[in-house]
PDB file of N, CA and C in Angstrom:
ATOM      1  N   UNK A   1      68.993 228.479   5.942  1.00  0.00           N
ATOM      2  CA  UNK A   1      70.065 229.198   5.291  1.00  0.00           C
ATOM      3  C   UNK A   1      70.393 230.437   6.111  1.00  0.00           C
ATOM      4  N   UNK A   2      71.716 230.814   5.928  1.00  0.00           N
ATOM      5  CA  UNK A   2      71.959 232.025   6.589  1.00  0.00           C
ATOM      6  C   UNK A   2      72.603 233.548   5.734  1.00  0.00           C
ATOM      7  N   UNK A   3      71.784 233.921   5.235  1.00  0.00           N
ATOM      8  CA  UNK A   3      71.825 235.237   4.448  1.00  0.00           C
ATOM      9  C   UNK A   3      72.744 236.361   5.524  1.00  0.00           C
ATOM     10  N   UNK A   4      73.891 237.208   4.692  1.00  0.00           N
ATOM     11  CA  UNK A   4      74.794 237.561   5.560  1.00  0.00           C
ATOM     12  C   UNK A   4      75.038 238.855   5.201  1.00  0.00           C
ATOM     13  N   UNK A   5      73.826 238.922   3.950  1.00  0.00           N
ATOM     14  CA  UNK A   5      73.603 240.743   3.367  1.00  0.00           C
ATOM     15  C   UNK A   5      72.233 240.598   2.349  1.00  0.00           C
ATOM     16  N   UNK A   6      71.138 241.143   3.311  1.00  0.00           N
ATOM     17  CA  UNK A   6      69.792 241.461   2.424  1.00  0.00           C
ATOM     18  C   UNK A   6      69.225 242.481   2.302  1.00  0.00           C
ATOM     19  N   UNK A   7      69.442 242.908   1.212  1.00  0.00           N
ATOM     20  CA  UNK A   7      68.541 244.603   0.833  1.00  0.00           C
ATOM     21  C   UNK A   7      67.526 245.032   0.035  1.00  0.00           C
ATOM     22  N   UNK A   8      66.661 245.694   0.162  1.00  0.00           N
ATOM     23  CA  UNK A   8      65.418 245.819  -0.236  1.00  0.00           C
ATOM     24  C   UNK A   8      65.093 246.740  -1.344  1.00  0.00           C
ATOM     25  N   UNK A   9      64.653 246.373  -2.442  1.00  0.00           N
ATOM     26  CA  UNK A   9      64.936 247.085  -3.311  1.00  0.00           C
ATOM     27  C   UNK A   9      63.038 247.135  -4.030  1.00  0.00           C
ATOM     28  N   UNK A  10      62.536 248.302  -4.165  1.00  0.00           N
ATOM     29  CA  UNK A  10      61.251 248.323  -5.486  1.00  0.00           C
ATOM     30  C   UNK A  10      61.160 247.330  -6.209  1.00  0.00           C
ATOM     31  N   UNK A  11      60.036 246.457  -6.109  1.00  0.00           N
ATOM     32  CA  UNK A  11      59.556 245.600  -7.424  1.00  0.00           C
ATOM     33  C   UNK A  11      58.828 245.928  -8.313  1.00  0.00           C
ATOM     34  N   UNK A  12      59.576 245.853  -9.817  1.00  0.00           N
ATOM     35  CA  UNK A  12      58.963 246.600 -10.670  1.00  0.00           C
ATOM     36  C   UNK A  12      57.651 246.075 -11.213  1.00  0.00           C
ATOM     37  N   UNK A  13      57.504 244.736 -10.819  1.00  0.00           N
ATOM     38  CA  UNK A  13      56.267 244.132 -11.153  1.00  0.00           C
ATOM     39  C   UNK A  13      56.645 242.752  -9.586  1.00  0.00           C
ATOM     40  N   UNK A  14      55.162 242.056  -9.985  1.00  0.00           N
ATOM     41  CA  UNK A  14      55.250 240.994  -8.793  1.00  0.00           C
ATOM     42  C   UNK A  14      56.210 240.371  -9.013  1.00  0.00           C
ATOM     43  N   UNK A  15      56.883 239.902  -7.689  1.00  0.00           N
ATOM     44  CA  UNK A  15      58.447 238.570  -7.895  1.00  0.00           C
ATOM     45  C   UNK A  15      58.006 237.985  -6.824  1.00  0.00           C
ATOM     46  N   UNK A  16      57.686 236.365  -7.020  1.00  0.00           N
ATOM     47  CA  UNK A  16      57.206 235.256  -6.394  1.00  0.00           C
ATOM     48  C   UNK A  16      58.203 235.175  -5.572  1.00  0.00           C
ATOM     49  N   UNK A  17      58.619 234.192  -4.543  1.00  0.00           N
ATOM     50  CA  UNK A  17      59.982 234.067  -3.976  1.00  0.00           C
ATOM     51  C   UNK A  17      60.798 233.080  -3.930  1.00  0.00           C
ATOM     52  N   UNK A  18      61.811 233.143  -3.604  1.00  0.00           N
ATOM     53  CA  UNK A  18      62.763 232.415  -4.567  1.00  0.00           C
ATOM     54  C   UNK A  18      63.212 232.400  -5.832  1.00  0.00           C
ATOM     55  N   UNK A  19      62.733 233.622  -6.820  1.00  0.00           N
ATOM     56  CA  UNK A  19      62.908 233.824  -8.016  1.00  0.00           C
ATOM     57  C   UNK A  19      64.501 234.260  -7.936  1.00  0.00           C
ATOM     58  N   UNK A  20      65.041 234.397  -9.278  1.00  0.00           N
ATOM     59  CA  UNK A  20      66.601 235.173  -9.318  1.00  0.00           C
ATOM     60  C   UNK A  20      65.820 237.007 -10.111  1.00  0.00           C
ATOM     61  N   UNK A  21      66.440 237.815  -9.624  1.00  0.00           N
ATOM     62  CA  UNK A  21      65.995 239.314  -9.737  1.00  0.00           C
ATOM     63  C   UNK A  21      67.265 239.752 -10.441  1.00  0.00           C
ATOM     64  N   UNK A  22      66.493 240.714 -11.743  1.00  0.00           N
ATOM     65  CA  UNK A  22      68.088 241.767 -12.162  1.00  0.00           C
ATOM     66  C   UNK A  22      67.144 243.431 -12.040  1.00  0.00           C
ATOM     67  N   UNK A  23      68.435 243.589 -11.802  1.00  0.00           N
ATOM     68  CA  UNK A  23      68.866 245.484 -11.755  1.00  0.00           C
ATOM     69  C   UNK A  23      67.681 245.513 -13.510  1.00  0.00           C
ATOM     70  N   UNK A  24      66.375 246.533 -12.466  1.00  0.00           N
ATOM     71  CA  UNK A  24      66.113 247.598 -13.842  1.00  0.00           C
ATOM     72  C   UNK A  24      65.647 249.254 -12.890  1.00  0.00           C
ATOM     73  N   UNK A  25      65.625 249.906 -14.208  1.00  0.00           N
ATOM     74  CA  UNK A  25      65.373 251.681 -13.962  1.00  0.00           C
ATOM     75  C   UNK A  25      64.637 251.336 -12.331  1.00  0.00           C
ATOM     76  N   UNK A  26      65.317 252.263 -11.363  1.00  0.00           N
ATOM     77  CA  UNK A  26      64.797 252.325 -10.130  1.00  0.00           C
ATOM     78  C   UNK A  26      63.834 251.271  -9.479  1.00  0.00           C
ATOM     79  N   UNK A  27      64.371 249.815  -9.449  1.00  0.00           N
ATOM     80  CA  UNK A  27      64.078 248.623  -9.284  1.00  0.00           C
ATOM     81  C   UNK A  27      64.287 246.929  -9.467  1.00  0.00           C
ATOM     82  N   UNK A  28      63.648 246.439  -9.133  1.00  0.00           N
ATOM     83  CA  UNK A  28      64.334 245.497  -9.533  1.00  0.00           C
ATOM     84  C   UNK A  28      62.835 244.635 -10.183  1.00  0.00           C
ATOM     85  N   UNK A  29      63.139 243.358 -10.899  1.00  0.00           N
ATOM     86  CA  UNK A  29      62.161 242.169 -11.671  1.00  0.00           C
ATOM     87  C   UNK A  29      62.594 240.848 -11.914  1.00  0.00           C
ATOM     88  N   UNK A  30      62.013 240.219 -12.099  1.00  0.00           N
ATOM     89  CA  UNK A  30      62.011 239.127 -12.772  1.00  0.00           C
ATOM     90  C   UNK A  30      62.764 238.844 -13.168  1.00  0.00           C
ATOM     91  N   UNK A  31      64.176 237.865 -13.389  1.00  0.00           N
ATOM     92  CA  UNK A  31      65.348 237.474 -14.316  1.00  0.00           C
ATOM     93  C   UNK A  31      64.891 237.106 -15.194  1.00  0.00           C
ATOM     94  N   UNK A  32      64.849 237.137 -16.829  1.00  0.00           N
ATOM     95  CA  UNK A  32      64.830 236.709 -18.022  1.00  0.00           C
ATOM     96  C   UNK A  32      65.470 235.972 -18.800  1.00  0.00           C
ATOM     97  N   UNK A  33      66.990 236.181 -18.654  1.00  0.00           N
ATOM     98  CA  UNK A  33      67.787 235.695 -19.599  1.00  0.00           C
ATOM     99  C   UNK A  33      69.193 235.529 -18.236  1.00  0.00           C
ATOM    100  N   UNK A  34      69.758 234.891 -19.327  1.00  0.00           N
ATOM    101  CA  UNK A  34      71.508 234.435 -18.425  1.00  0.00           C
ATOM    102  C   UNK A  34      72.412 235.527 -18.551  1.00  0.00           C
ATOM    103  N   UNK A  35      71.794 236.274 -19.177  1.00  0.00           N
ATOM    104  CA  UNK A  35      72.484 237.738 -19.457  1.00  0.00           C
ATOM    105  C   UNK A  35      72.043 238.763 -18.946  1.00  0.00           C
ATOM    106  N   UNK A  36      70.977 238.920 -18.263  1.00  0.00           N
ATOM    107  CA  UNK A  36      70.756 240.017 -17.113  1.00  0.00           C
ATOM    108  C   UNK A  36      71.470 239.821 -16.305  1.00  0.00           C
ATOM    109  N   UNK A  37      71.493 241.526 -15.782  1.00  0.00           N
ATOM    110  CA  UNK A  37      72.496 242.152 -14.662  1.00  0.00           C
ATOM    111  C   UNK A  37      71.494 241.344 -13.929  1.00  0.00           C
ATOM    112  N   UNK A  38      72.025 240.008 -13.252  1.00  0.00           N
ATOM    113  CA  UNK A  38      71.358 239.500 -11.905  1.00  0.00           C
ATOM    114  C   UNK A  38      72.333 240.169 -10.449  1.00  0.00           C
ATOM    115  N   UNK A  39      71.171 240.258  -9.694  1.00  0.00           N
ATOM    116  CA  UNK A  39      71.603 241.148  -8.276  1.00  0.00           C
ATOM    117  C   UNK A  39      71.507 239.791  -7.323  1.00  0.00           C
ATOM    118  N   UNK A  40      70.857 238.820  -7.258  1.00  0.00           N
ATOM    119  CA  UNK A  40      70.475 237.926  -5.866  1.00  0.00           C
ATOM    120  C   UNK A  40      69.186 237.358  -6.647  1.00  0.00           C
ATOM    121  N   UNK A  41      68.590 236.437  -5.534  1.00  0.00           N
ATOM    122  CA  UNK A  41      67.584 235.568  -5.743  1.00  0.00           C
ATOM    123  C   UNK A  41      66.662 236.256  -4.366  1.00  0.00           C
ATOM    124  N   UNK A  42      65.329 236.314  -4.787  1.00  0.00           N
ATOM    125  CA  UNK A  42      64.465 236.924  -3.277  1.00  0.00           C
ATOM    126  C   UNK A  42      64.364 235.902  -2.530  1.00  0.00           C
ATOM    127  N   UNK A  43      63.784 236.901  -1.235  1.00  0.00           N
ATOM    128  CA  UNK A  43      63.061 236.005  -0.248  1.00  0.00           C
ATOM    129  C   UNK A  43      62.016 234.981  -0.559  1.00  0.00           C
ATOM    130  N   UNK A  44      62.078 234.192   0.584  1.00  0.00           N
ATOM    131  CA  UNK A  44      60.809 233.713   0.296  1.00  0.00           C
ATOM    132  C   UNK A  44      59.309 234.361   0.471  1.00  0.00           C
ATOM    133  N   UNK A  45      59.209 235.572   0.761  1.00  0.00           N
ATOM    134  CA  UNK A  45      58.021 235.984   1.026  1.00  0.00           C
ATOM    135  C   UNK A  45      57.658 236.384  -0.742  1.00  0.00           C
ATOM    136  N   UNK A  46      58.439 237.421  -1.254  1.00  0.00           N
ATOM    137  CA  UNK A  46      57.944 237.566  -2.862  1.00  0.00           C
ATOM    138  C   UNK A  46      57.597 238.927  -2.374  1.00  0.00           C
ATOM    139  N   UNK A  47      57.177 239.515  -3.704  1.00  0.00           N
ATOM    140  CA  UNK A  47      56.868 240.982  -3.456  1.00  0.00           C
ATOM    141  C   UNK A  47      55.523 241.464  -4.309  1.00  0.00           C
ATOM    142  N   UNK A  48      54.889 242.073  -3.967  1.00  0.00           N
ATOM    143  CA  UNK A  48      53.522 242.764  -5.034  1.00  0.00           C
ATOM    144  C   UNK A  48      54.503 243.522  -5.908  1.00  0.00           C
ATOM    145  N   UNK A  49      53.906 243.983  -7.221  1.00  0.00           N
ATOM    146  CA  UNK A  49      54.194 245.174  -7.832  1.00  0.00           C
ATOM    147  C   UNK A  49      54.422 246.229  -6.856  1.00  0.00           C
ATOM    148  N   UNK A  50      55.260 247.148  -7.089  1.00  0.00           N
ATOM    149  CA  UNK A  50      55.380 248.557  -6.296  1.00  0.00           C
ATOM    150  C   UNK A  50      55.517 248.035  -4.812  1.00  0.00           C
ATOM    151  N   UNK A  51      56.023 247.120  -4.228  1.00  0.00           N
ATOM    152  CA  UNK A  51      56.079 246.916  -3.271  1.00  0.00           C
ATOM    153  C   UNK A  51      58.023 246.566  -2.711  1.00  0.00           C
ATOM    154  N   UNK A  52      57.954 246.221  -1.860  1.00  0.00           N
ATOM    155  CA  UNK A  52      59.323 246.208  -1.636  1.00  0.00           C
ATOM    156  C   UNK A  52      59.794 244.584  -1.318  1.00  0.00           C
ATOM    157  N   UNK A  53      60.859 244.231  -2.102  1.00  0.00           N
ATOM    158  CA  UNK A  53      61.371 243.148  -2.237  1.00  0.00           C
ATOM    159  C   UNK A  53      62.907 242.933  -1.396  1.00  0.00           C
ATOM    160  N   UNK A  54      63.204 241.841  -0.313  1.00  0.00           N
ATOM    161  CA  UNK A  54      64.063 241.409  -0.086  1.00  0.00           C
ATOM    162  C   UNK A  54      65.059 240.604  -0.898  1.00  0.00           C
ATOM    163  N   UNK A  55      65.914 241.035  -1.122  1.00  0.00           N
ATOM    164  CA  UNK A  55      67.139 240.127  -2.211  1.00  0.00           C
ATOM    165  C   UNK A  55      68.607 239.887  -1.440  1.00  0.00           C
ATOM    166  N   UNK A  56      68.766 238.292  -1.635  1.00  0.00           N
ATOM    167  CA  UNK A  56      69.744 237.893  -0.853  1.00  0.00           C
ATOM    168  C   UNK A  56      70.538 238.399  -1.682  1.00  0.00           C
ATOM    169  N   UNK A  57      71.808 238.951  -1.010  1.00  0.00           N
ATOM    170  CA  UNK A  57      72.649 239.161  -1.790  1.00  0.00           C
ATOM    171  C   UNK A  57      74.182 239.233  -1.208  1.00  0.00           C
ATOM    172  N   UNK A  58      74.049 238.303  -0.288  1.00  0.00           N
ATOM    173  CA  UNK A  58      75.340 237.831   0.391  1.00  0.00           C
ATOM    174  C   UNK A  58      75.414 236.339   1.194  1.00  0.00           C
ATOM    175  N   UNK A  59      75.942 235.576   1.349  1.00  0.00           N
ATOM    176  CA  UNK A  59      75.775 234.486   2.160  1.00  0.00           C
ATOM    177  C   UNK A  59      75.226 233.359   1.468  1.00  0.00           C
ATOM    178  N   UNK A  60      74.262 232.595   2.233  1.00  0.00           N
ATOM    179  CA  UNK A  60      73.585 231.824   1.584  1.00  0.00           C
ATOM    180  C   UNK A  60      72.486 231.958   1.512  1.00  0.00           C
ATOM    181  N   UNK A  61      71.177 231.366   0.252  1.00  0.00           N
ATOM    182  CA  UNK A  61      70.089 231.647   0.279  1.00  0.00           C
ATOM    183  C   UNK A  61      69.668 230.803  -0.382  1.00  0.00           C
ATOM    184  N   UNK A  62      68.368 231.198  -0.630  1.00  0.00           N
ATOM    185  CA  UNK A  62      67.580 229.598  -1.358  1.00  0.00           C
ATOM    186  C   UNK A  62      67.070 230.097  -2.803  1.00  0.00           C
ATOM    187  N   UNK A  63      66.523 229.236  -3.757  1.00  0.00           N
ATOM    188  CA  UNK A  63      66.205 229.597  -5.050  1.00  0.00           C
ATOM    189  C   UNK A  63      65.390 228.372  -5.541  1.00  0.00           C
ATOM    190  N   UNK A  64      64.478 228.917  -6.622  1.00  0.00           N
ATOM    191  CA  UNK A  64      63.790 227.607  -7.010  1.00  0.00           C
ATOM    192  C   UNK A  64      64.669 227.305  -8.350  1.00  0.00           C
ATOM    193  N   UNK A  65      64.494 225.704  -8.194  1.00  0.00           N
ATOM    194  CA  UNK A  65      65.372 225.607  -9.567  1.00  0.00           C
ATOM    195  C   UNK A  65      64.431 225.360 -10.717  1.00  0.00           C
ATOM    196  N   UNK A  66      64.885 225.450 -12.083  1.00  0.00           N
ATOM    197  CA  UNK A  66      64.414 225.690 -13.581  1.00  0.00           C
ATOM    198  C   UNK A  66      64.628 224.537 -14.366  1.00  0.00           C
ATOM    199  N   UNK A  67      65.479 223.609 -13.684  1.00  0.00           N
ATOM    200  CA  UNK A  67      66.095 221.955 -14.016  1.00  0.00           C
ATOM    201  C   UNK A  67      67.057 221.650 -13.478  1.00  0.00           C
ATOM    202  N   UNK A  68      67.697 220.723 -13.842  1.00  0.00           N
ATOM    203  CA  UNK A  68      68.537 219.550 -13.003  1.00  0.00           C
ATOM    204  C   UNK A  68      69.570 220.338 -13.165  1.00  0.00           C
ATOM    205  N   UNK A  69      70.286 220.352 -12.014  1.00  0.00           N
ATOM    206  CA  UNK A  69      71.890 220.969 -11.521  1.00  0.00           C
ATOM    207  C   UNK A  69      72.098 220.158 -10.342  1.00  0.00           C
ATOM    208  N   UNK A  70      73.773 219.809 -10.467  1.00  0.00           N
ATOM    209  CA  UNK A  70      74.370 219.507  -9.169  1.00  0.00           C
ATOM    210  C   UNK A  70      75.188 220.464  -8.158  1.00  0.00           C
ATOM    211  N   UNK A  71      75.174 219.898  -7.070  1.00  0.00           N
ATOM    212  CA  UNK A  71      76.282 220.862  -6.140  1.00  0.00           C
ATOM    213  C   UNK A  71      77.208 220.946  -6.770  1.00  0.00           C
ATOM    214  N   UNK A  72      77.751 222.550  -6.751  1.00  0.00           N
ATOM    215  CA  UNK A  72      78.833 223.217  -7.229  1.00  0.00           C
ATOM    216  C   UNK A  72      78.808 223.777  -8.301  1.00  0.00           C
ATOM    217  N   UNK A  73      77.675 223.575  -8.970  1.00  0.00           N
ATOM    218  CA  UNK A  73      77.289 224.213 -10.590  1.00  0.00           C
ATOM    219  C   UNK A  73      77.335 225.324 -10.095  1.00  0.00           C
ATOM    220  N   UNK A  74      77.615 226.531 -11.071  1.00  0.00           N
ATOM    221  CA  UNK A  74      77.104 228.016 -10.956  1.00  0.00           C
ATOM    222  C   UNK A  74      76.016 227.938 -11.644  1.00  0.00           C
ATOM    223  N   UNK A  75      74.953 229.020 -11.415  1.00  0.00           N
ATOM    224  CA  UNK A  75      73.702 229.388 -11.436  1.00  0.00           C
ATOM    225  C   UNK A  75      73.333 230.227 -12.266  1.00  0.00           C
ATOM    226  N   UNK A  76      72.579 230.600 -12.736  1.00  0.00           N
ATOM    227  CA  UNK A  76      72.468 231.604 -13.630  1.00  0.00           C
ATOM    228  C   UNK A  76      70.628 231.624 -13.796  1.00  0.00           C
ATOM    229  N   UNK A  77      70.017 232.414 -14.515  1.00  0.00           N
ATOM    230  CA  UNK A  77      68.462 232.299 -14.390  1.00  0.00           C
ATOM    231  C   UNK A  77      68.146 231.967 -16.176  1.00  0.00           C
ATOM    232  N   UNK A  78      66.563 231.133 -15.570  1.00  0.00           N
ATOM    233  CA  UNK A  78      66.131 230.820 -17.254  1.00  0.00           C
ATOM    234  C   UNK A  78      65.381 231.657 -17.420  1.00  0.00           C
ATOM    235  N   UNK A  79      64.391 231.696 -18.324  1.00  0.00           N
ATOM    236  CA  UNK A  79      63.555 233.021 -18.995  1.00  0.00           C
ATOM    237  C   UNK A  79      62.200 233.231 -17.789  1.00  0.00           C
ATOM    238  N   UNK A  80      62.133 232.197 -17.052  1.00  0.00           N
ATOM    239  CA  UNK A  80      60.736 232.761 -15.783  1.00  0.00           C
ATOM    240  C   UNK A  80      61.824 232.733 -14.218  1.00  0.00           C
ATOM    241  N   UNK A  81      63.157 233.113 -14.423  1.00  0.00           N
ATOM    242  CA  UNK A  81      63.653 233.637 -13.220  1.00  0.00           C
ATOM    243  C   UNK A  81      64.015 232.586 -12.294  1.00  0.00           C
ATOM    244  N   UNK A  82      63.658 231.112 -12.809  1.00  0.00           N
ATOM    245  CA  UNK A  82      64.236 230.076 -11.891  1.00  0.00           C
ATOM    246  C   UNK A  82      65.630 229.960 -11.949  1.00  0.00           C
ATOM    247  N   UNK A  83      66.460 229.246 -10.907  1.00  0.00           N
ATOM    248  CA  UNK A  83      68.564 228.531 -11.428  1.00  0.00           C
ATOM    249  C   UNK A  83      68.288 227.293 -11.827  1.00  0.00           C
ATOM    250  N   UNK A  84      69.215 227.272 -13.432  1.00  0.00           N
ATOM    251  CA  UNK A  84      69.812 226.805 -14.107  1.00  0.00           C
ATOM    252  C   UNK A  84      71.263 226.710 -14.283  1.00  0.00           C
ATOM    253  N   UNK A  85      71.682 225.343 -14.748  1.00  0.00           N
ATOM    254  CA  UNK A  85      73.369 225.497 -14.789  1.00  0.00           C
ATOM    255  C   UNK A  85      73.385 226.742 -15.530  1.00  0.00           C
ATOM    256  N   UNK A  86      74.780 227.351 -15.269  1.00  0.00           N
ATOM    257  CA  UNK A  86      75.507 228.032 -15.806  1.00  0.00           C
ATOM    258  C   UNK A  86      76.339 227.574 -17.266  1.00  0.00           C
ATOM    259  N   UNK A  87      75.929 227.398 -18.306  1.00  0.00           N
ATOM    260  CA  UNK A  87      76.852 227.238 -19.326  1.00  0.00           C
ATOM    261  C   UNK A  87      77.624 228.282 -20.388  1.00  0.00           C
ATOM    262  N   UNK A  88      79.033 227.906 -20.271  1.00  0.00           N
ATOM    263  CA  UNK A  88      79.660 229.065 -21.285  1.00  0.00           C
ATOM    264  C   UNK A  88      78.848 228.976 -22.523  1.00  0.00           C
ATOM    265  N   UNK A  89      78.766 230.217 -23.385  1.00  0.00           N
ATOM    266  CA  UNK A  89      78.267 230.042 -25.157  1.00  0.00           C
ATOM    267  C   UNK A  89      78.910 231.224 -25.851  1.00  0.00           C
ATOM    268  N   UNK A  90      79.428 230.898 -26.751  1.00  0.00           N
ATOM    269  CA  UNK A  90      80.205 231.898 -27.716  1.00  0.00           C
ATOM    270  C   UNK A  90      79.309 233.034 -27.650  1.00  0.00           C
ATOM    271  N   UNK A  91      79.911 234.111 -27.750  1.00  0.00           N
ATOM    272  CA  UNK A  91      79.745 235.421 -28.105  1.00  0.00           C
ATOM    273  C   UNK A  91      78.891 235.741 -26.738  1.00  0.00           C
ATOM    274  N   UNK A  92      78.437 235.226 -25.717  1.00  0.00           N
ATOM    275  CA  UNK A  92      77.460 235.896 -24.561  1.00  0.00           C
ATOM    276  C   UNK A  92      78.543 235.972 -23.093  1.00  0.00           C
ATOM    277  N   UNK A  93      77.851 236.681 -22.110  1.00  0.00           N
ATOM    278  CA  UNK A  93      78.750 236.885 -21.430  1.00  0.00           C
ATOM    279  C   UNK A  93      77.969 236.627 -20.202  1.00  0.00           C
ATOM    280  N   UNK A  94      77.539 235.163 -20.055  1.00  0.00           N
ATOM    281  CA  UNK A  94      76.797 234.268 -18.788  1.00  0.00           C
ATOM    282  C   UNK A  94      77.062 234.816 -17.366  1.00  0.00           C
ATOM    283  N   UNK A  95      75.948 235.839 -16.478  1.00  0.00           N
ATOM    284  CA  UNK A  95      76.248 235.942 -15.514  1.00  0.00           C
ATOM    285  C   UNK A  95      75.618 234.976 -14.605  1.00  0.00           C
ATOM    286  N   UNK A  96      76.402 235.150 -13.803  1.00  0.00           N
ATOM    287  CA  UNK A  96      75.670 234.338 -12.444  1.00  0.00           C
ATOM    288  C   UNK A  96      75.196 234.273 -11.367  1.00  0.00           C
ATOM    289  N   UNK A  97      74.775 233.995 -10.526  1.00  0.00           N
ATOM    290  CA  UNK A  97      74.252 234.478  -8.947  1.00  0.00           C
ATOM    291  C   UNK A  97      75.261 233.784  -7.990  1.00  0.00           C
ATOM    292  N   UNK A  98      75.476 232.873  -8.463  1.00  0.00           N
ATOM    293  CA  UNK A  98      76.587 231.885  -7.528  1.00  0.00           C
ATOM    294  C   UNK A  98      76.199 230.351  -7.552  1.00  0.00           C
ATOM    295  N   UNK A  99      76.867 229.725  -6.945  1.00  0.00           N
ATOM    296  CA  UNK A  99      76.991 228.336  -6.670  1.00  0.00           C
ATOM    297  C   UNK A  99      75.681 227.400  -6.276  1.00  0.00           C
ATOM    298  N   UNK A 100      75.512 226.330  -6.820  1.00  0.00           N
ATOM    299  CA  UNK A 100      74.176 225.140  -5.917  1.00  0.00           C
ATOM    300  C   UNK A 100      75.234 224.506  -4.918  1.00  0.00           C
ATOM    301  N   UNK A 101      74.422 224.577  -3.641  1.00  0.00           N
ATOM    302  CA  UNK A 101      74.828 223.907  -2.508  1.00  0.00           C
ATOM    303  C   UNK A 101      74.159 222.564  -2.444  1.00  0.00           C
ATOM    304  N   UNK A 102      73.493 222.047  -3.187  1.00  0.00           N
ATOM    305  CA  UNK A 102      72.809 221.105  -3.230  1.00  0.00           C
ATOM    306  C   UNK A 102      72.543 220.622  -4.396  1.00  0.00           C
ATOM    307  N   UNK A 103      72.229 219.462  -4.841  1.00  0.00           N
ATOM    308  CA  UNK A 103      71.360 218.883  -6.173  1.00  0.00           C
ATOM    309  C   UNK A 103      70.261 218.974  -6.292  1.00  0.00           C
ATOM    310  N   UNK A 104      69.299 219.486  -7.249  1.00  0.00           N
ATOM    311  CA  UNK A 104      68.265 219.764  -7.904  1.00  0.00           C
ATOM    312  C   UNK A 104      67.845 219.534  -9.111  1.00  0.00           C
ATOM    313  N   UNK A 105      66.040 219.009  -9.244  1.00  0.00           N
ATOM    314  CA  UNK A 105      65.324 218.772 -10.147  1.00  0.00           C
ATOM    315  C   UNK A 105      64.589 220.054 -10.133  1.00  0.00           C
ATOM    316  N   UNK A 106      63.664 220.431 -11.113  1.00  0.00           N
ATOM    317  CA  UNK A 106      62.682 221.347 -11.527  1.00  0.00           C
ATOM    318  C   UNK A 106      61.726 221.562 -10.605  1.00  0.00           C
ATOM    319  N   UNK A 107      61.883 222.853 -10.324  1.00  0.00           N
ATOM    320  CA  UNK A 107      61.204 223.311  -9.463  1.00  0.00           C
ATOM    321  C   UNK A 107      61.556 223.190  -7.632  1.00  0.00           C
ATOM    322  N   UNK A 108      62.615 222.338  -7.261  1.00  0.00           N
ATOM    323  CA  UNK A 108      62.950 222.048  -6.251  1.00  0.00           C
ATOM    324  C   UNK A 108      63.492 223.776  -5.466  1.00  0.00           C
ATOM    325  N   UNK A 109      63.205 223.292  -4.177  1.00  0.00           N
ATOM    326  CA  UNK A 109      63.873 225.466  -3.418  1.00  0.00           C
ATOM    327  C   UNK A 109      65.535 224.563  -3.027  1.00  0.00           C
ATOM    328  N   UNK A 110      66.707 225.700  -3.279  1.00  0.00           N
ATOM    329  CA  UNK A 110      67.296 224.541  -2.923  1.00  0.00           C
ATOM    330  C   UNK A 110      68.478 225.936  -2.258  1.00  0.00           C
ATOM    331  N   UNK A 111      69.696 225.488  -1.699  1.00  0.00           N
ATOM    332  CA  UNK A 111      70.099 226.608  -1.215  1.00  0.00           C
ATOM    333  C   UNK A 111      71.750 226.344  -2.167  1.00  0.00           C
ATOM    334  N   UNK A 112      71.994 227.990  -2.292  1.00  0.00           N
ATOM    335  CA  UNK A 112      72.837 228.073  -2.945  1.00  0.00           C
ATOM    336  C   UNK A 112      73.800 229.502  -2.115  1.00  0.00           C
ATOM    337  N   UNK A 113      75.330 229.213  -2.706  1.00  0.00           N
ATOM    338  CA  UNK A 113      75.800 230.256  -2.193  1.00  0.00           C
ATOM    339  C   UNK A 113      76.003 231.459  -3.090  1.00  0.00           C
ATOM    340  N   UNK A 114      75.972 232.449  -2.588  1.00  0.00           N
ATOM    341  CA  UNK A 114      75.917 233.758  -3.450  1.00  0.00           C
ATOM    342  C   UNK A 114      77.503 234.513  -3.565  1.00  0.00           C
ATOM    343  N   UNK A 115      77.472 234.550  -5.067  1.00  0.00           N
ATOM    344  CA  UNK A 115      79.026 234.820  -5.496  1.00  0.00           C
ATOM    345  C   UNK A 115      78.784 234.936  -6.845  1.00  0.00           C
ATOM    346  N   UNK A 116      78.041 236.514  -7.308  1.00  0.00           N
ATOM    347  CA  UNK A 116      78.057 236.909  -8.130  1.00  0.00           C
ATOM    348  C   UNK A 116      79.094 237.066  -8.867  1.00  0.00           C
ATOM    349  N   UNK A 117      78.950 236.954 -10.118  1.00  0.00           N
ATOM    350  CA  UNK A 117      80.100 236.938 -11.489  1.00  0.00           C
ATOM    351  C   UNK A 117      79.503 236.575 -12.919  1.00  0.00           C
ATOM    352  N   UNK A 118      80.546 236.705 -13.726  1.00  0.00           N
ATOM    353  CA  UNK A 118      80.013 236.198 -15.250  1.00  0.00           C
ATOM    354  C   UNK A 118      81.173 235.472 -15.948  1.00  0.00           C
ATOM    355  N   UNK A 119      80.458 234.258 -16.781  1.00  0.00           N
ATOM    356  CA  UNK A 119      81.644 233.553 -17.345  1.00  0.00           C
ATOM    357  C   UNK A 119      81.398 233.602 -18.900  1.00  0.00           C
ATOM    358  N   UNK A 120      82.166 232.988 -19.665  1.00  0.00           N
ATOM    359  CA  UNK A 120      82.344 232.940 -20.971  1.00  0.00           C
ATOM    360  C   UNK A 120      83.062 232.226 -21.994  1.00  0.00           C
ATOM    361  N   UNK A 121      83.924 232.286 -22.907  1.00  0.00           N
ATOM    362  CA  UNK A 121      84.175 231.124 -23.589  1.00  0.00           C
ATOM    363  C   UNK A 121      85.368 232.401 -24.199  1.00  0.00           C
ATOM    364  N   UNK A 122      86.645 231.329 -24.547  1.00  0.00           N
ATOM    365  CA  UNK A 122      88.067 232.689 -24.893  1.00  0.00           C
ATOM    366  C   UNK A 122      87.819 232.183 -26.501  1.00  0.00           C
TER     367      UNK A 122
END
């Protein structure tokens, strides 16, 4: 893959790599929900607590997936930080990391393009 903007940001606790990461107080963690401020998906190296984490956050990059998605799905994270489709749901406001460049089963690293946004339902 070719990452085309990566910046390093405090891990507020350990992030394995390939996880999806959101924005917290002077750092970054773990994605939780489809509704965290997601920033990028890390490197593959991962980060200790208090240590410093690489996050793709331009271009292309890789991610582990959380279940089955095809190329072109948007992405979004499940509750342990893996990509999952992106699905609209009333009243939430689904962000995303960007696109699968590839098809994926659980747990597969797979590369995706990065094109942060959030979708929703009118």
């Amino acid at each position: 893959m070719t990452p085309t903007f990566i910046k390093s940001f405090r891990a507020l606790a350990a992030v394995a790599g390939y996880l999806i990461v959101k924005a917290g107080v002077d750092g970054v963690a773990v994605a939780t929900s489809e509704t965290d401020p997601l920033i990028g998906a890390a490197d593959s190296m991962g980060a200790p607590a208090d240590g410093m984490l690489d996050v793709i956050q331009g271009g292309h990059g890789e991610v582990r997936a959380g279940g089955t998605f095809v190329f072109g799905d948007p992405l979004t994270s499940d509750a342990q930080g893996r990509a999952i489709k992106a699905v609209p749901a009333a009243g939430k406001l689904v962000r995303i990391i960007g696109f699968a460049m590839q098809d994926a089963d659980e747990n597969d690293i797979v590369p995706y393009l990065f094109a942060p946004g959030c979708i929703g339902t009118a």
